[in-house]
Protein backbone atom coordinates (compact mmCIF):
# COMPACT_ATOMS: atom_id res chain seq x y z
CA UNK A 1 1.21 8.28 13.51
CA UNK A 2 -2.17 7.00 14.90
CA UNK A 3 -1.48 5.70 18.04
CA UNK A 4 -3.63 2.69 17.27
CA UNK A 5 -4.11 1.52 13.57
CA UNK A 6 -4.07 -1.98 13.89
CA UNK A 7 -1.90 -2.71 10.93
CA UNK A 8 1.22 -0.92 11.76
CA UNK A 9 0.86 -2.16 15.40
CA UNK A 10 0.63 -5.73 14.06
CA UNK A 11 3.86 -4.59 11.87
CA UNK A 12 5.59 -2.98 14.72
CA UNK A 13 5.07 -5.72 17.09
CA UNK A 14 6.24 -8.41 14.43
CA UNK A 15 9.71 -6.36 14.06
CA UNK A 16 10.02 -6.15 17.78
CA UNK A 17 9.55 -9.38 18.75
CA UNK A 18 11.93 -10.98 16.26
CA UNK A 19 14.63 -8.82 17.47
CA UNK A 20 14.37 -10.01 20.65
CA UNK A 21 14.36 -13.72 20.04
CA UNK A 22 17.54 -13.18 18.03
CA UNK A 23 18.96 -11.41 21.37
CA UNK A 24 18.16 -13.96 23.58
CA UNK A 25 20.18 -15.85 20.66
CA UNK A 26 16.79 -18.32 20.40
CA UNK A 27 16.27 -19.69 16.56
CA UNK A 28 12.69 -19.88 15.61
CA UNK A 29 12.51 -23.78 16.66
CA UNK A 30 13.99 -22.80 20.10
CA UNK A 31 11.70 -20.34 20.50
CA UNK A 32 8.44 -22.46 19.40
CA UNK A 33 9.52 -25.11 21.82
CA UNK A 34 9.64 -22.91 24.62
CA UNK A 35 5.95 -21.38 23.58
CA UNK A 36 4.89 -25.12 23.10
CA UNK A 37 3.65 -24.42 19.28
CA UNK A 38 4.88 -24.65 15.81
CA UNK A 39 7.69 -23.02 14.01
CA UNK A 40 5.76 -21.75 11.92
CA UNK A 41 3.06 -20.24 14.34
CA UNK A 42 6.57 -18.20 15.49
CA UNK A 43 7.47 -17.44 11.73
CA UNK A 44 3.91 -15.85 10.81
CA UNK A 45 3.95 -13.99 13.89
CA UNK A 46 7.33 -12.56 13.20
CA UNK A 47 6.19 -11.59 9.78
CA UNK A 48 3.14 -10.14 10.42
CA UNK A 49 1.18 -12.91 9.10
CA UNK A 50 -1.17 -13.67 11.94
CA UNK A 51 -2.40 -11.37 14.91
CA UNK A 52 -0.75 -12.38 18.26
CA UNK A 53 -2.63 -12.77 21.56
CA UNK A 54 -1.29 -10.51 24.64
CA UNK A 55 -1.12 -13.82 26.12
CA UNK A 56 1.28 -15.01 23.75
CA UNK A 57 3.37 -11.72 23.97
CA UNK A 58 3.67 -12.05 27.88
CA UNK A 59 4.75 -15.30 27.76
CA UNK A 60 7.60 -14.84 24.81
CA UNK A 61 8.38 -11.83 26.66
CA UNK A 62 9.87 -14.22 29.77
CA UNK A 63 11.32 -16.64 27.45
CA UNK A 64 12.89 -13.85 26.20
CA UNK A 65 14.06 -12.48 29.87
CA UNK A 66 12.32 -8.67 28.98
CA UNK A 67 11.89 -6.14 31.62
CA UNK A 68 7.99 -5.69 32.96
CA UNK A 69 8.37 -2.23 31.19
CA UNK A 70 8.49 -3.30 27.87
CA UNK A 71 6.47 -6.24 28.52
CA UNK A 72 3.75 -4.68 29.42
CA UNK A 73 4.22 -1.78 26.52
CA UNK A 74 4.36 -4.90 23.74
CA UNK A 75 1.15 -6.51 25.34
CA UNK A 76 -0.44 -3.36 24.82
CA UNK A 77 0.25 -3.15 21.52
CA UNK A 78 -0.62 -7.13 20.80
CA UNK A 79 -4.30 -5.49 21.90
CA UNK A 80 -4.10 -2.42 19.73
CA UNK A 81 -2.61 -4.46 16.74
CA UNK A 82 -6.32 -6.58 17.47
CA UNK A 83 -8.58 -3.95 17.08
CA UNK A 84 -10.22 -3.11 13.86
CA UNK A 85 -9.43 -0.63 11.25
CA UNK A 86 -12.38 1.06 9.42
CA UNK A 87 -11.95 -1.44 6.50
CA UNK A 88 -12.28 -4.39 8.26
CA UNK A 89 -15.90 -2.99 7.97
CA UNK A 90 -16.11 -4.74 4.54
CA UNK A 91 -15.55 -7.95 5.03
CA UNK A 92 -15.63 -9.04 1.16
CA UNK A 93 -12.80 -6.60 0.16
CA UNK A 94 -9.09 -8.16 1.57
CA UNK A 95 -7.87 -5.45 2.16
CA UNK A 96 -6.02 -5.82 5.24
CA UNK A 97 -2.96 -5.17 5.39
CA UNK A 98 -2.09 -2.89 2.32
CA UNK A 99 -4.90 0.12 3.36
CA UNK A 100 -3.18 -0.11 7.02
CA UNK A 101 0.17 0.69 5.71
CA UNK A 102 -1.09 3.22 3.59
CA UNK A 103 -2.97 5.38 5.66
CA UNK A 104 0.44 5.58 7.42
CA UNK A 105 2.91 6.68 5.11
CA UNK A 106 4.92 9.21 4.71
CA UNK A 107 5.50 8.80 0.74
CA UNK A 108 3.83 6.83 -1.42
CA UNK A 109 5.17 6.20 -5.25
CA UNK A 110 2.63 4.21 -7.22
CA UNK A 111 4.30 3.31 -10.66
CA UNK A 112 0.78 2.16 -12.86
CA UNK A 113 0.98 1.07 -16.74
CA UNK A 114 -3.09 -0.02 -17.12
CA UNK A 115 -5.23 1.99 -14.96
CA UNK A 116 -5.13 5.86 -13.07
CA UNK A 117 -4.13 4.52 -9.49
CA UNK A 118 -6.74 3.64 -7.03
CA UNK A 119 -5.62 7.00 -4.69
CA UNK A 120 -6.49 9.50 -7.96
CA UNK A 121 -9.88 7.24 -9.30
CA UNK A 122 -13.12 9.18 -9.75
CA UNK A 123 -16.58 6.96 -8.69
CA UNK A 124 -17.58 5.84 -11.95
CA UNK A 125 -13.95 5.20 -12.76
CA UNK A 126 -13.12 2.94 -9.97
CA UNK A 127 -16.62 0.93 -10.68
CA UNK A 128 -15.69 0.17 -14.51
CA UNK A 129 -12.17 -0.84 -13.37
CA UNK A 130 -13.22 -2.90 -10.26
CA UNK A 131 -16.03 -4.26 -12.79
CA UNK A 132 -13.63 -4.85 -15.91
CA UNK A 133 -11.64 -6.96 -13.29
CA UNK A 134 -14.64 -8.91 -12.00
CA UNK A 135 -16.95 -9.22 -14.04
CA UNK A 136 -19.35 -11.76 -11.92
CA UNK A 137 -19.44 -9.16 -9.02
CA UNK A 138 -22.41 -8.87 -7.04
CA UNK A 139 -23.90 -5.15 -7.51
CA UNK A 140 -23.90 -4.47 -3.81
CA UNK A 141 -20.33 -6.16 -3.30
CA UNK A 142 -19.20 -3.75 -6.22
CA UNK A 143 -20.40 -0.66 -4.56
CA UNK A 144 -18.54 -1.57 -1.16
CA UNK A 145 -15.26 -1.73 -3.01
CA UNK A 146 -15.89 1.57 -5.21
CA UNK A 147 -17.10 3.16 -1.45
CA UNK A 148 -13.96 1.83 0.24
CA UNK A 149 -11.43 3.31 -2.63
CA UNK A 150 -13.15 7.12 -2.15
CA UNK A 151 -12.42 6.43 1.66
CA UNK A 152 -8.50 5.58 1.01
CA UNK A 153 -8.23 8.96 -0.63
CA UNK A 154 -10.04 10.75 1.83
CA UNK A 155 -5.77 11.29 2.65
CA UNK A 156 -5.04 14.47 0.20
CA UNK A 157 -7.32 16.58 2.78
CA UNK A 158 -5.48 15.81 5.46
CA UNK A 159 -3.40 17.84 7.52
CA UNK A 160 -0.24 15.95 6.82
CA UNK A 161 -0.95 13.90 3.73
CA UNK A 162 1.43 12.16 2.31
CA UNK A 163 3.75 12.87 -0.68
CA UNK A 164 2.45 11.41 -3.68
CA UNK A 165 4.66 10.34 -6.79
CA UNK A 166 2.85 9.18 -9.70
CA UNK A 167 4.18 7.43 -12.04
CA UNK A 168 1.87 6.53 -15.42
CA UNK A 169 2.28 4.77 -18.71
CA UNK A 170 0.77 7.33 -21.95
CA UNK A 171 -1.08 3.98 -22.69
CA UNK A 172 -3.17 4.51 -19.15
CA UNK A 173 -4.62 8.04 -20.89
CA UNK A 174 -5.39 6.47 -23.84
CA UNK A 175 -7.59 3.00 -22.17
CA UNK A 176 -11.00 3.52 -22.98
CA UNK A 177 -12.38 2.67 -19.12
CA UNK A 178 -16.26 3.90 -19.21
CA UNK A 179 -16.31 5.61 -22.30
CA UNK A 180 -15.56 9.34 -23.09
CA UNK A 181 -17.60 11.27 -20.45
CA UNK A 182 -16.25 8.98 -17.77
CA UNK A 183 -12.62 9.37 -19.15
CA UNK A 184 -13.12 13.42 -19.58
CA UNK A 185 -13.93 13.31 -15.90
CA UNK A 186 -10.83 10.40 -14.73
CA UNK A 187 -8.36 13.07 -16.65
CA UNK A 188 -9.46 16.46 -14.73
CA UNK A 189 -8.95 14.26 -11.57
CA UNK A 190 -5.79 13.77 -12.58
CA UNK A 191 -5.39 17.26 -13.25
CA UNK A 192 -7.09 18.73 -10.81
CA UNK A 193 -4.86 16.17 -7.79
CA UNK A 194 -1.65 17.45 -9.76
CA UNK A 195 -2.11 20.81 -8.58
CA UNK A 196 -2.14 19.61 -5.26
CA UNK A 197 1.45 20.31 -3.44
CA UNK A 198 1.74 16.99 -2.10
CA UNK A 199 0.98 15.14 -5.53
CA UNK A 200 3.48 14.67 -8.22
CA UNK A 201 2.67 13.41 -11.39
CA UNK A 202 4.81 12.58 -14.37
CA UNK A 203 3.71 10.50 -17.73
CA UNK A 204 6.06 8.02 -19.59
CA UNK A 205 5.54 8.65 -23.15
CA UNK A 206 5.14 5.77 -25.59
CA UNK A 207 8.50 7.66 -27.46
CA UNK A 208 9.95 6.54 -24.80
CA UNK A 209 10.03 2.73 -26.40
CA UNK A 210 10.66 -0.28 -24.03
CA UNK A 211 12.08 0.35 -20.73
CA UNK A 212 12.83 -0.85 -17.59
CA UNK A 213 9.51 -1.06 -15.44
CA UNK A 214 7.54 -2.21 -18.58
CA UNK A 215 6.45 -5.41 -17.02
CA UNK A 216 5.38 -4.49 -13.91
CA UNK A 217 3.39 -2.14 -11.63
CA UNK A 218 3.82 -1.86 -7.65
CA UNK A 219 3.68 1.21 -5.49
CA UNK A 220 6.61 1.80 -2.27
CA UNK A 221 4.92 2.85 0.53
CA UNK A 222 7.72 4.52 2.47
CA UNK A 223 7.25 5.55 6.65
CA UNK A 224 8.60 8.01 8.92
CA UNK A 225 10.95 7.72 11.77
CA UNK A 226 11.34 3.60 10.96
CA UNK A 227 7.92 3.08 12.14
CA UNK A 228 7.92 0.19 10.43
CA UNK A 229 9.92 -1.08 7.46
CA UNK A 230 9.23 0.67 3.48
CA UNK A 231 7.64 -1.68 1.71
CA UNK A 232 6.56 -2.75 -1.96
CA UNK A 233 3.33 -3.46 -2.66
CA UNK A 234 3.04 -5.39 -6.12
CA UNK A 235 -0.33 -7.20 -6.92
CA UNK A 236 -0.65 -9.98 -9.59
CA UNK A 237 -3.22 -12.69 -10.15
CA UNK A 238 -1.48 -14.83 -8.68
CA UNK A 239 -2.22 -12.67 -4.96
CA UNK A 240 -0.71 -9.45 -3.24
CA UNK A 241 3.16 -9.66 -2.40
CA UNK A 242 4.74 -7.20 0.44
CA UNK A 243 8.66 -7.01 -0.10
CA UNK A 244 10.55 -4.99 2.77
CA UNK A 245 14.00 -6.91 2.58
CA UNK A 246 17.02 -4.42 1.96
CA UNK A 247 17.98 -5.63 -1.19
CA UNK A 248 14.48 -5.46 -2.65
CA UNK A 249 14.22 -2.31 -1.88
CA UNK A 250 17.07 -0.95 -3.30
CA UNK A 251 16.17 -2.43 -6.94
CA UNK A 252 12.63 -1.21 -6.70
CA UNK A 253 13.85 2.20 -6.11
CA UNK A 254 16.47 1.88 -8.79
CA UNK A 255 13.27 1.09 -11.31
CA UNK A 256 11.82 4.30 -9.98
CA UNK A 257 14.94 6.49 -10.49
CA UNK A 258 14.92 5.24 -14.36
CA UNK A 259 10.73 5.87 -14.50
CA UNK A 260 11.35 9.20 -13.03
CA UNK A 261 14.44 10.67 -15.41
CA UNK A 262 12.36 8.52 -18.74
CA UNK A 263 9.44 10.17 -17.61
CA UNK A 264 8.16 13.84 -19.23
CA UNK A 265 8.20 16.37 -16.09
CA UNK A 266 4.88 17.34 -14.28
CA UNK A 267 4.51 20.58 -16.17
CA UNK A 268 4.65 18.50 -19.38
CA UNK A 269 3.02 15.35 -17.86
CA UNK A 270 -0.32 17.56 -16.95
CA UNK A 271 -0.13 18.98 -20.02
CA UNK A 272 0.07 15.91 -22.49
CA UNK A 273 -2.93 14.65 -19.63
CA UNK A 274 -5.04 17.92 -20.46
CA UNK A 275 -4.44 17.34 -24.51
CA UNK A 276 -5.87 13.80 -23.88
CA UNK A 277 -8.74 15.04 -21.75
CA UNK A 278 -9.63 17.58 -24.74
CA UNK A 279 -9.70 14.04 -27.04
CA UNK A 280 -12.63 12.89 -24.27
CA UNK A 281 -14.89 16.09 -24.60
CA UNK A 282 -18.22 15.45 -25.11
C-alpha cells in the first residue's frame, strides 16, 4: 500500500474514527455536541465525505478518551488523507475518490455492457467515448480526461498490479465507437491486455438471452489486508454511488458469480474478440 494516497487515508481514517465513537458508546449527536458542530459534519466525516482537519482528529480523539499513541498516529493520517493525489491535478475531471481506491486494490472486477472499460481503452478510444458522452466538451478539457484514463492504467506495468476480471457484453464488440480503424485497434488492446497474467477476460454472448446483470454496469474494487472496506463503484446519470455495506456486497458478487459461469471462458472470450477484430480490418 502507498503509505500516503490520500484517498485510502481519508477512507481509513473515516472507518477508524467511527469505531471509536461507537466505543466510547457516543451516537453521532453526542458526539457533534461535544465537537460543537453539526451531526452531519460528524456523519460526512465518518463516511468519507469531507476531509477532516488534524485539529478536529485531536480533539475527537479526547472526547473519545484515546491514548497519545494513536492520537497522534490518526492526526497523522488526517494530514496524509489532505495531501493531493496526482489527479487532483485536473481539476475539471471529479475524479476523487474512485481513482484513489483504485490505484489501491488488490482485485478489480469491472462488469461493462456499452463500452471496453476505462482500464483496457486505447487513446482514440477513450476520446470518442468521453466525446460521445459529452458532446459540448471543451477540446483541451477533453484531452485532460483522455490523458488522465492512460495514467489509471499505467497499473498493468506494475510490480504488483492488480488482478483484473473483465466482464463484457458481445454488444460492447459490436458498438461502432470511432469507426473501423479505431475499433481494429480497441480489440487488439483487448487482446493484447488478455494475455497479460493478471487480466482476465470473458465475453457474455448475446445467446446467452436476458440475464441477470443486464441492467447494470459497476466494477468491485476489492483491498488487501482490510485496508479499507471492498467497495462497488456503479455510475449513472444521476452521479457516482460507492456501496461497501455487507449486504451489498454480497448481492453484487452474487451478479458476478452468474456473469462469470453465463460468460464464454477467456480462451473462447479472446477468440470470439479476435473474430470481431478481423470484422474491423481495414
Amino acid at each position: 500500500m502507498a503509505g500516503a494516497n490520500p484517498t485510502l487515508r481519508r477512507r481509513q481514517l473515516a472507518t477508524r474514527l467511527r469505531e471509536l465513537r461507537k466505543g466510547a458508546g457516543l451516537s453521532l449527536e453526542e458526539a457533534a455536541q461535544r465537537l460543537e458542530c453539526s451531526t452531519a459534519k460528524i456523519s460526512r466525516i465518518e463516511t468519507a465525505q469531507r476531509s477532516v482537519i488534524p485539529r478536529d482528529v485531536r480533539d475527537l480523539c479526547q472526547i473519545y478518551g484515546i491514548d497519545q499513541a494513536e492520537a497522534d498516529a490518526l492526526i497523522s493520517m488526517a494530514r496524509e488523507a489532505r495531501q493531493a493525489g496526482w489527479w487532483q491535478e485536473y481539476e475539471d475531471l471529479d475524479l476523487d475518490p474512485y481513482i484513489g481506491l483504485e490505484s489501491e486494490a488488490s482485485s478489480i472486477t469491472m462488469y461493462e455492457t456499452t463500452t471496453v472499460p476505462s482500464l483496457l481503452q486505447t487513446e482514440d478510444y477513450a476520446r470518442e467515448v468521453i466525446r460521445g458522452c459529452l458532446p459540448r466538451i471543451k477540446q483541451e478539457v477533453l484531452e485532460e480526461r483522455v490523458d488522465a484514463r492512460l495514467k489509471r492504467q499505467r497499473l498493468h506495468t506494475e510490480d504488483d498490479p492488480p488482478n483484473c476480471w473483465v466482464l463484457l457484453d458481445e454488444s460492447v464488440l459490436h458498438r461502432h465507437v470511432g469507426g473501423h480503424s479505431v475499433m481494429h485497434a480497441q480489440l487488439e488492446r483487448v487482446i493484447e491486455l488478455s494475455g497479460l497474467p493478471h487480466v482476465i477476460i470473458q465475453v457474455i454472448p448475446f445467446t446467452v438471452g436476458a440475464h441477470i446483470g443486464f441492467d447494470s454496469m459497476f466494477i468491485l474494487l476489492e483491498f488487501p489486508d482490510n485496508m479499507v472496506p471492498d467497495t462497488v463503484y456503479v455510475e449513472s446519470l444521476m452521479g457516482d454511488f460507492y456501496l461497501e455495506k455487507p449486504r451489498e456486497l454480497e448481492r453484487f458478487r452474487e451478479v458476478i458469480t452468474h456473469l462469470r459461469a453465463a460468460a464464454l471462458n477467456p480462451r473462447d472470450s479472446v477468440s470470439l474478440i479476435a473474430d470481431m477484430r478481423m470484422r474491423y480490418a481495414p
